[in-house]
N, C-alpha and C. Protein backbone atom coordinates (compact mmCIF):
# COMPACT_ATOMS: atom_id res chain seq x y z
N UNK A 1 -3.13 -1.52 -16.31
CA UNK A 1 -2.01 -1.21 -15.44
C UNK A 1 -2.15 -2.03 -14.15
N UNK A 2 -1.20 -2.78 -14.08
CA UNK A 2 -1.09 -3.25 -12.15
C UNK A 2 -0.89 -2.48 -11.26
N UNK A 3 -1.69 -2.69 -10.13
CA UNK A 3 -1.56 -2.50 -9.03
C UNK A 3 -1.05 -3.19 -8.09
N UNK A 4 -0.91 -2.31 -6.63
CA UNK A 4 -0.74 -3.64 -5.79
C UNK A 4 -1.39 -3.10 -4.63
N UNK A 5 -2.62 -4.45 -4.12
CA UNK A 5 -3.87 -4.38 -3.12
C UNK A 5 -3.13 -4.92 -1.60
N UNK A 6 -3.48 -4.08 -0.70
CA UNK A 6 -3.19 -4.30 0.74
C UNK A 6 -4.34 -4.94 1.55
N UNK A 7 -4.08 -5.87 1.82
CA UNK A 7 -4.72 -6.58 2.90
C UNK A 7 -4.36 -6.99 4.32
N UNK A 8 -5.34 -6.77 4.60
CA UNK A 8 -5.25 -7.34 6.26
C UNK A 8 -6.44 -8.27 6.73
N UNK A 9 -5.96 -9.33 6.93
CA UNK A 9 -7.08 -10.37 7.02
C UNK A 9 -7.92 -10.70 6.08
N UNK A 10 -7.40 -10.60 4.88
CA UNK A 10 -8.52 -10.85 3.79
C UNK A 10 -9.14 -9.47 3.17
N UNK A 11 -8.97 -8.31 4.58
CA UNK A 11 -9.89 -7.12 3.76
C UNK A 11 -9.41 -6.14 3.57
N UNK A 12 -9.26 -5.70 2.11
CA UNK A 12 -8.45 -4.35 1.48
C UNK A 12 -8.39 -3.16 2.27
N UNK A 13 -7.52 -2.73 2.43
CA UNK A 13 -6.70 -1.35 3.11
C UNK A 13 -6.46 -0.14 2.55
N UNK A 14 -6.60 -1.04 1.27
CA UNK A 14 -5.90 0.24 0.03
C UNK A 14 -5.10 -0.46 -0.71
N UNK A 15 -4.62 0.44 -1.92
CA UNK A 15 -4.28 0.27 -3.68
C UNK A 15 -3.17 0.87 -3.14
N UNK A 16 -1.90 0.76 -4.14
CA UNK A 16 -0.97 1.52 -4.22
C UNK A 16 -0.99 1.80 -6.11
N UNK A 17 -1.45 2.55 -6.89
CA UNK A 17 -1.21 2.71 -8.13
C UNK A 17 0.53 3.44 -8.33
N UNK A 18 1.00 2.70 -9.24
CA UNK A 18 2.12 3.36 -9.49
C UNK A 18 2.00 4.53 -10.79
N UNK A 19 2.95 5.07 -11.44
CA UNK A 19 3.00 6.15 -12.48
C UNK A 19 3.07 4.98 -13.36
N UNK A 20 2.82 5.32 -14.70
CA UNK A 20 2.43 4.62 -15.40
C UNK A 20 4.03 4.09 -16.13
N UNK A 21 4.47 3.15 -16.31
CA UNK A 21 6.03 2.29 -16.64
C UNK A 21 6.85 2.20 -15.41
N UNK A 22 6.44 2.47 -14.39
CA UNK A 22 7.30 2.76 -13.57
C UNK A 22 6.86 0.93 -12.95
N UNK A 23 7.87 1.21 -12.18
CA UNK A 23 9.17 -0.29 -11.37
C UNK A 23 8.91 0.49 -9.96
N UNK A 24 8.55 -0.24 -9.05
CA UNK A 24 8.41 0.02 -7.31
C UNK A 24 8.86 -1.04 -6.57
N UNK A 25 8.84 -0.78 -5.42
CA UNK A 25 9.56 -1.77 -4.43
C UNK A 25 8.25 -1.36 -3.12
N UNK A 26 8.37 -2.68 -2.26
CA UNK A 26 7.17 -2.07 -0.94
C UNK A 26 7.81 -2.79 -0.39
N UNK A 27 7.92 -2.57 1.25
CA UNK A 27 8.27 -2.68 2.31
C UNK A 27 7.73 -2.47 3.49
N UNK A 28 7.70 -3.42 4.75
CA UNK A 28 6.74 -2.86 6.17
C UNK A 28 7.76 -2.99 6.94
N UNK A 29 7.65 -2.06 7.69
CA UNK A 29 8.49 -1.45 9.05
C UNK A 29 7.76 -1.18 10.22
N UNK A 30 7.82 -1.78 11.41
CA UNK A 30 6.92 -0.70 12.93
C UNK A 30 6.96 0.90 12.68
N UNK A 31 5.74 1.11 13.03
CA UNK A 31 5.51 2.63 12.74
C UNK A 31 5.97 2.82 14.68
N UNK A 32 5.47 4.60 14.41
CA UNK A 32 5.77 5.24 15.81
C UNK A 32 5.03 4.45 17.03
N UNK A 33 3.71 3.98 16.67
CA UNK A 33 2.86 3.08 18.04
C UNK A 33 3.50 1.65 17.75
N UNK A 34 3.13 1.10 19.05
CA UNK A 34 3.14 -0.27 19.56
C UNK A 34 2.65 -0.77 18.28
N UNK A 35 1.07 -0.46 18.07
CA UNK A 35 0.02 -1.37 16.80
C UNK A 35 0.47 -1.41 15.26
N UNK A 36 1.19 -0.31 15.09
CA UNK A 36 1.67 0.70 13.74
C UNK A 36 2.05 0.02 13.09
N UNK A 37 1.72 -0.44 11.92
CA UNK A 37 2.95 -0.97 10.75
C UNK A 37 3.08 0.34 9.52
N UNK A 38 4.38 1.06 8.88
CA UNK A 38 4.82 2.12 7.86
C UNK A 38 4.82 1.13 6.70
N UNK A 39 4.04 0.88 5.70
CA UNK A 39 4.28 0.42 4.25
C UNK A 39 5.51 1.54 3.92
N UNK A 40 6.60 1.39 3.46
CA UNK A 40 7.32 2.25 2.40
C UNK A 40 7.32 1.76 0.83
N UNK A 41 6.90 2.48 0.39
CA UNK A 41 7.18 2.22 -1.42
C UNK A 41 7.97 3.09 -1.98
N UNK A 42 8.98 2.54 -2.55
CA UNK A 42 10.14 3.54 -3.40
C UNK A 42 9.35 3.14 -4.93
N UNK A 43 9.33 4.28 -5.45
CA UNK A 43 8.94 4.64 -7.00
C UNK A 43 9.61 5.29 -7.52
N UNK A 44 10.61 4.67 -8.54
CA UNK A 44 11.72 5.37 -8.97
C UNK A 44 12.51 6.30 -8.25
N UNK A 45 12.60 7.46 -8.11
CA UNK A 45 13.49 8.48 -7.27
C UNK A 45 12.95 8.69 -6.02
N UNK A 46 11.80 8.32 -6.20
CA UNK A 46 10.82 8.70 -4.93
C UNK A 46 10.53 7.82 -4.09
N UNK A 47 10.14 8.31 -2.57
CA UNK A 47 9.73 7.41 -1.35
C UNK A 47 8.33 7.77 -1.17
N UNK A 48 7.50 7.19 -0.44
CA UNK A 48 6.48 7.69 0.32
C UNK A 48 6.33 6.74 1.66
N UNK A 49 5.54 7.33 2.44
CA UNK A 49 4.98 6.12 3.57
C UNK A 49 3.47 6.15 3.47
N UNK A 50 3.64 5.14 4.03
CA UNK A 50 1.82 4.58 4.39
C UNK A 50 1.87 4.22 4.96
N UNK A 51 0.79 5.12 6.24
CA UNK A 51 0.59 4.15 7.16
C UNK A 51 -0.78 3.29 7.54
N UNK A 52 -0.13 1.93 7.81
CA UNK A 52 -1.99 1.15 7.55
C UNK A 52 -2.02 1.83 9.21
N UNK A 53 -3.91 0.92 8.65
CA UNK A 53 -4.55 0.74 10.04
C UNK A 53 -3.96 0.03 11.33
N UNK A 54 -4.59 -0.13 12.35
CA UNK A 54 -3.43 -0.64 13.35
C UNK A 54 -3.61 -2.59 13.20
N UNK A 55 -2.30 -3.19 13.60
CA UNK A 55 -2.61 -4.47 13.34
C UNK A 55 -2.17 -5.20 14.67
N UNK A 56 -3.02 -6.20 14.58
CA UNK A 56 -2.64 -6.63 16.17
C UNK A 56 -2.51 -8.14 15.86
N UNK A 57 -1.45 -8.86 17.09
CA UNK A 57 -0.47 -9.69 17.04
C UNK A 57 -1.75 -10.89 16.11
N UNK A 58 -1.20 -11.66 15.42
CA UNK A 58 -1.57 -12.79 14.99
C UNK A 58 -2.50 -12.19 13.52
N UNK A 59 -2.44 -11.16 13.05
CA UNK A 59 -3.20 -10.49 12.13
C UNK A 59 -2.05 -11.00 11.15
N UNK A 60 -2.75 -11.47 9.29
CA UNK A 60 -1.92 -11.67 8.50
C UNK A 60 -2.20 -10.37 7.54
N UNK A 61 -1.14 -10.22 7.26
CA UNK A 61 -0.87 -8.99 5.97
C UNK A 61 -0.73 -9.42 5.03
N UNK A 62 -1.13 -9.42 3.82
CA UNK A 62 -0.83 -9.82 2.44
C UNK A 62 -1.37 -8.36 1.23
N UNK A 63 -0.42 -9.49 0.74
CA UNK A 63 -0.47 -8.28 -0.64
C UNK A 63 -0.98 -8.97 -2.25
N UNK A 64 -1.88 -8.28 -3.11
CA UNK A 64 -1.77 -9.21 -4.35
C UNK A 64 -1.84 -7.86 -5.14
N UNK A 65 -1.54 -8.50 -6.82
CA UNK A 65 -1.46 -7.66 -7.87
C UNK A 65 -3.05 -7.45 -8.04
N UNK A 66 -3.42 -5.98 -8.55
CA UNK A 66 -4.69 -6.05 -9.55
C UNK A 66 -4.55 -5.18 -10.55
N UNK A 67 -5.83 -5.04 -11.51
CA UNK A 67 -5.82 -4.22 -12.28
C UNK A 67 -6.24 -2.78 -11.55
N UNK A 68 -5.74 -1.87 -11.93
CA UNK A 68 -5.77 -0.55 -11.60
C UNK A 68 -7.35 -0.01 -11.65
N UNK A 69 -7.66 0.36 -10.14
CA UNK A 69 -8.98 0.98 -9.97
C UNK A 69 -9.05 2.37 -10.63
N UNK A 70 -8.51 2.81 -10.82
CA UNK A 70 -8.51 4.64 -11.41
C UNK A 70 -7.34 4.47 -12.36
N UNK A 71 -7.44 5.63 -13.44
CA UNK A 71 -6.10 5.95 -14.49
C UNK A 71 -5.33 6.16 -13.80
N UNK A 72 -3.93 5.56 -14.67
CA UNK A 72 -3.03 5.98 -13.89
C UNK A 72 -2.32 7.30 -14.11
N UNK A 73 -1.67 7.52 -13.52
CA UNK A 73 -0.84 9.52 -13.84
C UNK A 73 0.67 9.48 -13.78
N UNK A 74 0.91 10.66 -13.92
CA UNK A 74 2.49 10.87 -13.63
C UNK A 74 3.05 10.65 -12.40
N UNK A 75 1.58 10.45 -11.62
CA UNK A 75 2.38 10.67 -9.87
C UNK A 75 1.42 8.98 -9.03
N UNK A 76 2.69 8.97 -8.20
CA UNK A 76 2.24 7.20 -7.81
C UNK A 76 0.78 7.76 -6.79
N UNK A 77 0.04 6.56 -6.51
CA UNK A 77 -1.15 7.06 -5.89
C UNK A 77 -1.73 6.33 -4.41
N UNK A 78 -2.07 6.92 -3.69
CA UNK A 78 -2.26 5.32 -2.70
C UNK A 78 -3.98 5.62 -2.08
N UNK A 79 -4.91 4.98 -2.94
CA UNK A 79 -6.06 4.84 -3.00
C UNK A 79 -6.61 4.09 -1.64
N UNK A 80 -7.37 4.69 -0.54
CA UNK A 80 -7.58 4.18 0.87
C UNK A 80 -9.12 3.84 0.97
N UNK A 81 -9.94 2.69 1.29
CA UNK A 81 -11.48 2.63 1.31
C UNK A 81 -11.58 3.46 2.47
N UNK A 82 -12.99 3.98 3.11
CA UNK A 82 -12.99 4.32 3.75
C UNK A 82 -13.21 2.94 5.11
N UNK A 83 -13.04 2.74 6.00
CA UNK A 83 -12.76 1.81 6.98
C UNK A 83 -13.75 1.91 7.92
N UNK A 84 -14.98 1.42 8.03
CA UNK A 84 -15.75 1.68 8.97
C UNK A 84 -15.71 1.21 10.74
C-alpha cells in the first residue's frame, strides 16, 4: 500500500496512511501561528488536519510516496516520529 511521507528539510514529519483503495488529496494552508503550516487531507468523504511542526522562512517542504509503515485499516492514519 502507498503512502505519502512528509518532509521538512529532508527529515520525515510523518506518514499519512490512507484506508485501504481509497483516493486522497493533501493540501498546506497557514495554520493559527505566524510558524504554522495545516496539512489538510480529504479521504473520500472525510477531512482531517495536520498540523506539522513549525517551519521557518526558507525551510523546503516536500512530499514523496512510500510503502506503508503499518497495515493499513478502514480508517486513514497519520503516523508522527517522535521529534526530538
Amino acid at each position: 500500500m502507498k503512502s505519502l511521507e512528509v518532509l521538512i528539510d529532508g527529515i520525515s514529519v510523518g506518514v499519512f496512511v490512507p484506508p485501504l483503495g481509497a483516493t486522497f488529496a493533501f493540501s498546506l494552508c497557514n495554520g493559527p501561528q505566524e510558524d504554522s503550516i495545516v496539512a489538510r487531507v480529504s479521504c473520500g468523504s472525510s477531512s482531517q488536519k495536520w498540523c506539522l511542526p513549525a517551519v521557518r522562512f526558507g525551510q523546503r517542504i516536500s512530499f514523496r510516496m512510500i510503502e506503508s509503515p503499518v497495515n493499513d485499516g478502514p480508517q486513514p492514519q497519520i503516523i508522527q516520529p517522535e521529534i526530538v
